[in-house]
Protein backbone atom coordinates (compact mmCIF):
# COMPACT_ATOMS: atom_id res chain seq x y z
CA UNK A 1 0.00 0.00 0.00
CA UNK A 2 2.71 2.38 1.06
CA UNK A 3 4.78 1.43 -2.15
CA UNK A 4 2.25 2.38 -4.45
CA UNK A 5 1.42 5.59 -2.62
CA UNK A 6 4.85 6.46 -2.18
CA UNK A 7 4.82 5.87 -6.44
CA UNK A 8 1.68 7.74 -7.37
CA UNK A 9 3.27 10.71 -5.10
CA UNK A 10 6.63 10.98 -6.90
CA UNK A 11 4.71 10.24 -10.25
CA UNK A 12 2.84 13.18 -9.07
CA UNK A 13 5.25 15.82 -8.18
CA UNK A 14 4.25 16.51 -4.73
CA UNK A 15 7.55 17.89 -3.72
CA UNK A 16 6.93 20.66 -6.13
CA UNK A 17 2.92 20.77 -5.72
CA UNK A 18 1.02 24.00 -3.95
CA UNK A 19 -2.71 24.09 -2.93
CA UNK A 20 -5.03 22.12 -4.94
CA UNK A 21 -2.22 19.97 -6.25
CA UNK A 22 -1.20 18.90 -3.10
CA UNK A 23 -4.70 17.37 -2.32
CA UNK A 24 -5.52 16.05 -6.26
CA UNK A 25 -2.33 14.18 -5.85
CA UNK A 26 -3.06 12.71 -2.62
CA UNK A 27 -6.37 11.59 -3.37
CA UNK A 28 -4.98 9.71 -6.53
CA UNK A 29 -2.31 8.42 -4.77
CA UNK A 30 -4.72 7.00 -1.80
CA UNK A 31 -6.82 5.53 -4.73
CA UNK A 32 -3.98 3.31 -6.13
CA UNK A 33 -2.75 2.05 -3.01
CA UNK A 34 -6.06 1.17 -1.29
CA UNK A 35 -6.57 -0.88 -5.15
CA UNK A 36 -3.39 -3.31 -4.13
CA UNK A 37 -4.11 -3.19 -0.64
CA UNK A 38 -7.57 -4.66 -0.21
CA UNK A 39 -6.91 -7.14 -3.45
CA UNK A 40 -5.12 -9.12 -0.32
CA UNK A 41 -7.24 -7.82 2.26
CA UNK A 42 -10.52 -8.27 1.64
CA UNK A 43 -10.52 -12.21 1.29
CA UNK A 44 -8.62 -11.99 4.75
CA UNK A 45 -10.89 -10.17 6.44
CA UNK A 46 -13.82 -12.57 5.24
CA UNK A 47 -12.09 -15.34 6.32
CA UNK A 48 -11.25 -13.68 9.86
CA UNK A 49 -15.20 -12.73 10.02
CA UNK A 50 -16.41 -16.55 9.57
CA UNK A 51 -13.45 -17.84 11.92
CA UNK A 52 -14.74 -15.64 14.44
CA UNK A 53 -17.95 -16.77 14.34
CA UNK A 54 -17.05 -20.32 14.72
CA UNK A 55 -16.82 -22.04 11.40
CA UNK A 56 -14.12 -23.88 10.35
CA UNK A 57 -11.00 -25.04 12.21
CA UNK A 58 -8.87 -22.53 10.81
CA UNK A 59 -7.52 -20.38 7.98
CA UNK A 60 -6.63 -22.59 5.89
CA UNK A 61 -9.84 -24.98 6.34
CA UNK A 62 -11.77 -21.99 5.61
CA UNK A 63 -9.84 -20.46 2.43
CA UNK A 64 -9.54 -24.53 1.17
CA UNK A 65 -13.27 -25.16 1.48
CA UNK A 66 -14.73 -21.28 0.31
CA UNK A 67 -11.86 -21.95 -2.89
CA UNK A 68 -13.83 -25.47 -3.19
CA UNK A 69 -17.08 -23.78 -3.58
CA UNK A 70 -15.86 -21.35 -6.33
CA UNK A 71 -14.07 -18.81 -4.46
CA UNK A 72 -16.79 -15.85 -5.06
CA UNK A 73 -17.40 -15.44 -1.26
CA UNK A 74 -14.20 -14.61 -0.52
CA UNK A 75 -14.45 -11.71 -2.96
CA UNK A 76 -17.94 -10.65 -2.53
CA UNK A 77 -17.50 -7.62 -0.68
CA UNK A 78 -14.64 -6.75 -2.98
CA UNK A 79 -16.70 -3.98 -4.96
CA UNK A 80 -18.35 -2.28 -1.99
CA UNK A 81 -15.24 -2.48 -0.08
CA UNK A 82 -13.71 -0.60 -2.85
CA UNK A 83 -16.42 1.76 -2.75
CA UNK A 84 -15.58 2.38 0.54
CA UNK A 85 -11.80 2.42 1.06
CA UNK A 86 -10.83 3.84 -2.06
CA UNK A 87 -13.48 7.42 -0.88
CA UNK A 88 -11.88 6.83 2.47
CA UNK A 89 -7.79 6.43 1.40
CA UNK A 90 -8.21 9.16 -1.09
CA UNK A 91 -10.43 11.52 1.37
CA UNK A 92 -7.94 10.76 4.21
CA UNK A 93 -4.69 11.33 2.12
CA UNK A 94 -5.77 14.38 0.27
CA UNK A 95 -6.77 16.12 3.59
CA UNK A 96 -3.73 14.51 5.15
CA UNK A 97 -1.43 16.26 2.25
CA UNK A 98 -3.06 19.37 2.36
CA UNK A 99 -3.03 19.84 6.45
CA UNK A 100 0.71 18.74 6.52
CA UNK A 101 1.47 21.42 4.07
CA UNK A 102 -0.30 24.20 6.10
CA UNK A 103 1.05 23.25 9.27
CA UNK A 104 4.55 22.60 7.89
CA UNK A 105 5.03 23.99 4.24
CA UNK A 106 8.85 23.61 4.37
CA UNK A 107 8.10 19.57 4.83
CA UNK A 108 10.86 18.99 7.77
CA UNK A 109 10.33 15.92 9.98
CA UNK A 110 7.56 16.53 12.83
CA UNK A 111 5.81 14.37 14.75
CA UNK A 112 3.07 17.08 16.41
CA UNK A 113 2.30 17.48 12.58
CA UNK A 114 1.93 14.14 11.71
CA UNK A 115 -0.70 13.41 14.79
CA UNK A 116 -2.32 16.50 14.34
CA UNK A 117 -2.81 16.18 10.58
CA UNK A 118 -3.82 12.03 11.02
CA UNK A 119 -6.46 12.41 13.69
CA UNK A 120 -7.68 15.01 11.90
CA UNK A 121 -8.06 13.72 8.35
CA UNK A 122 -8.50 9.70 10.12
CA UNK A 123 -11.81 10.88 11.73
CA UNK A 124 -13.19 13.28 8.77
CA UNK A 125 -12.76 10.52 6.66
CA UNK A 126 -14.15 7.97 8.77
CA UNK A 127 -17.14 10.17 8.99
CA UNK A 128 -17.86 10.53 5.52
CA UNK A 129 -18.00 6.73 4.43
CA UNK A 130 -19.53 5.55 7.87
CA UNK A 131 -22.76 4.48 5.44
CA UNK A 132 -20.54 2.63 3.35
CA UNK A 133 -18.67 1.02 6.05
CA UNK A 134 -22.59 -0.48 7.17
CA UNK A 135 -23.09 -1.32 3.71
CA UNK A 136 -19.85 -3.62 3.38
CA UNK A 137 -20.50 -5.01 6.97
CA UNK A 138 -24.07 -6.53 6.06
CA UNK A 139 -22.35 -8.00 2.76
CA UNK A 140 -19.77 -9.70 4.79
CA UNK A 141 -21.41 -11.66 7.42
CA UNK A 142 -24.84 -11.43 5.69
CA UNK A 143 -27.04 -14.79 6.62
CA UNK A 144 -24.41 -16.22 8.82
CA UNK A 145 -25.22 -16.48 12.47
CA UNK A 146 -22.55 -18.34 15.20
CA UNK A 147 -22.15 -22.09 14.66
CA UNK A 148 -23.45 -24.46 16.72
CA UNK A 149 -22.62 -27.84 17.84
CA UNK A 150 -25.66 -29.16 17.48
CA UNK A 151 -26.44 -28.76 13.75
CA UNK A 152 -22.47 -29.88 12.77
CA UNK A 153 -21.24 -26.94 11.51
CA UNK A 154 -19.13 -25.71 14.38
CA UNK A 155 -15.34 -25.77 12.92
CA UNK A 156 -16.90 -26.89 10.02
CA UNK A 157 -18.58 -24.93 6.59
CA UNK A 158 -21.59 -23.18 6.99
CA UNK A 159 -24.64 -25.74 6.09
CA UNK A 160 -27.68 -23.32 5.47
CA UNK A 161 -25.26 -20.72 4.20
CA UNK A 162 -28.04 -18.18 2.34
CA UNK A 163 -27.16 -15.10 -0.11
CA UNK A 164 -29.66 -12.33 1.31
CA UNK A 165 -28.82 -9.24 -0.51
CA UNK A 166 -27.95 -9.73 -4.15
CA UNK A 167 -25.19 -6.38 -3.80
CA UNK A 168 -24.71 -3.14 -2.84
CA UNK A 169 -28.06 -1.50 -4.09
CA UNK A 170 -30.11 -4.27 -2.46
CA UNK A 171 -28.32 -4.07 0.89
CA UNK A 172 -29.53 -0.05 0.70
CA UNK A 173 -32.73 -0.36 -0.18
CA UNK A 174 -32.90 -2.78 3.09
CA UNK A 175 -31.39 -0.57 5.32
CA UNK A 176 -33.13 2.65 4.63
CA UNK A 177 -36.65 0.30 4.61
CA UNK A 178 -36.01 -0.72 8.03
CA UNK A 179 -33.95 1.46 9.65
CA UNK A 180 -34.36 4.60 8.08
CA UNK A 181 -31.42 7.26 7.10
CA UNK A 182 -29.96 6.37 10.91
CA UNK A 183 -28.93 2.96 10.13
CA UNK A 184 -26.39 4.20 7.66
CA UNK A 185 -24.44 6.00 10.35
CA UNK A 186 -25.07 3.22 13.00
CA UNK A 187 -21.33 3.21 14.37
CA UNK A 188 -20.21 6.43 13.40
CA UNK A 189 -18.84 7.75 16.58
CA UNK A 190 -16.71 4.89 17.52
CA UNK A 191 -15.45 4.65 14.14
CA UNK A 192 -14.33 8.40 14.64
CA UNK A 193 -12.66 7.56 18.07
CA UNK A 194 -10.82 4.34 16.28
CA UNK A 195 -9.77 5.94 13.11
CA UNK A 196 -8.46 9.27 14.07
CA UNK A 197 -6.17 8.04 16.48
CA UNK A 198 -5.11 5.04 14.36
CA UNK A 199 -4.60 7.19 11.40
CA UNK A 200 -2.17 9.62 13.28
CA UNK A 201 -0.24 6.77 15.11
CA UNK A 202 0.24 5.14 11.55
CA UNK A 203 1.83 7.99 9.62
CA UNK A 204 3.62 9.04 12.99
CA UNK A 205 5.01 5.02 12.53
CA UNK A 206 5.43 5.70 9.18
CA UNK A 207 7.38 8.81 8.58
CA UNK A 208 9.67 7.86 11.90
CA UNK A 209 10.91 5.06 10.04
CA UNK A 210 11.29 6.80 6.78
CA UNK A 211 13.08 9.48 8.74
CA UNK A 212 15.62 7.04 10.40
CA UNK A 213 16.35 5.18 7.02
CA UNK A 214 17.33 8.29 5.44
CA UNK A 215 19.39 9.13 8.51
């Protein structure tokens, strides 16, 4: 992920970029590396979701018998978590860019910057796809409930696995039936609280270790 951001940056000319340019290259350059990040991540994370709920005896069990049955689960979410992370990473990065520069427009190595700017642009982010965060969610563990003993399928594949929504739009049209326009932001706060801080400590990681290779 970093590689390809990294790339799309220098491909960019951010070292020479002002204003506008600052946050057009960011949000490109968050859009290409979320692409090759959740390629990997997204099958991980559905087999992580199914563990968790007590199917199968472990990862590779789980990737072995979901590969058996065609492999489209594991990539099922893929679209909407695209959807998601790519308006997230490219939201978050092009704010990131642009509050870096303001706070620190000769680009020297500092950490207050690097929190400030993360928590800042983590949590705005977050914000603004919370209601495609719900969306992906309800894709991913959609008709699955925690396995039991008694009907077999703990540590085993799902036996009355059922599709409910057919993809993204029918997974809206639920929501808002049901729920209304507040089920979309169910989680919104505490995604705020997680991502901010997360966001900060992970260019703060980041840049540190940039800094002390070039050093």
């Amino acid at each position: 992920m970093f590689s390809a951001y990294e790339g799309v940056l220098l491909a960019g000319g951010r070292s020479e970029a002002v204003g506008a340019r600052v946050a057009a290259v960011g949000f490109a350059a968050g859009a290409v590396s979320t692409l090759f990040h959740d390629l990997v991540m997204v099958p991980a994370e559905t087999i992580k979701q199914r563990l968790q709920l007590g199917y199968y005896r472990d990862a590779r069990h789980a990737a072995r018998r979901m590969l058996g049955s065609g492999g489209g689960s594991l990539f099922r979410s893929l679209p909407t978590t695209l959807a998601m992370s790519v308006p997230y990473s490219s939201l978050m990065m092009a704010s990131n860019e642009s509050i870096r520069q303001g706070l620190n427009p000769e680009g020297e190595f500092s950490l207050p910057t690097f929190l400030a700017a993360g928590v800042v642009s983590g949590a705005a982010a977050a914000a603004a796809t919370t209601p495609l965060d719900v969306v992906k969610t309800r894709l991913q563990i959609q008709g699955m409930r925690r396995a039991k003993t008694s009907t077999g399928e703990l540590h085993s594949a799902p036996i009355k696995f059922k599709v409910r929504y057919r993809g993204f739009l029918d997974v809206v049209k639920h929501i808002y039936k049901t729920e209304g326009v507040g089920g979309f932001m169910r989680g919104m706060g505490p995604r705020m609280v997680q991502m901010g801080p997360s966001c900060a400590l992970s260019w703060c990681a980041y840049e540190s270790a940039k800094h002390m290779l070039k050093t």
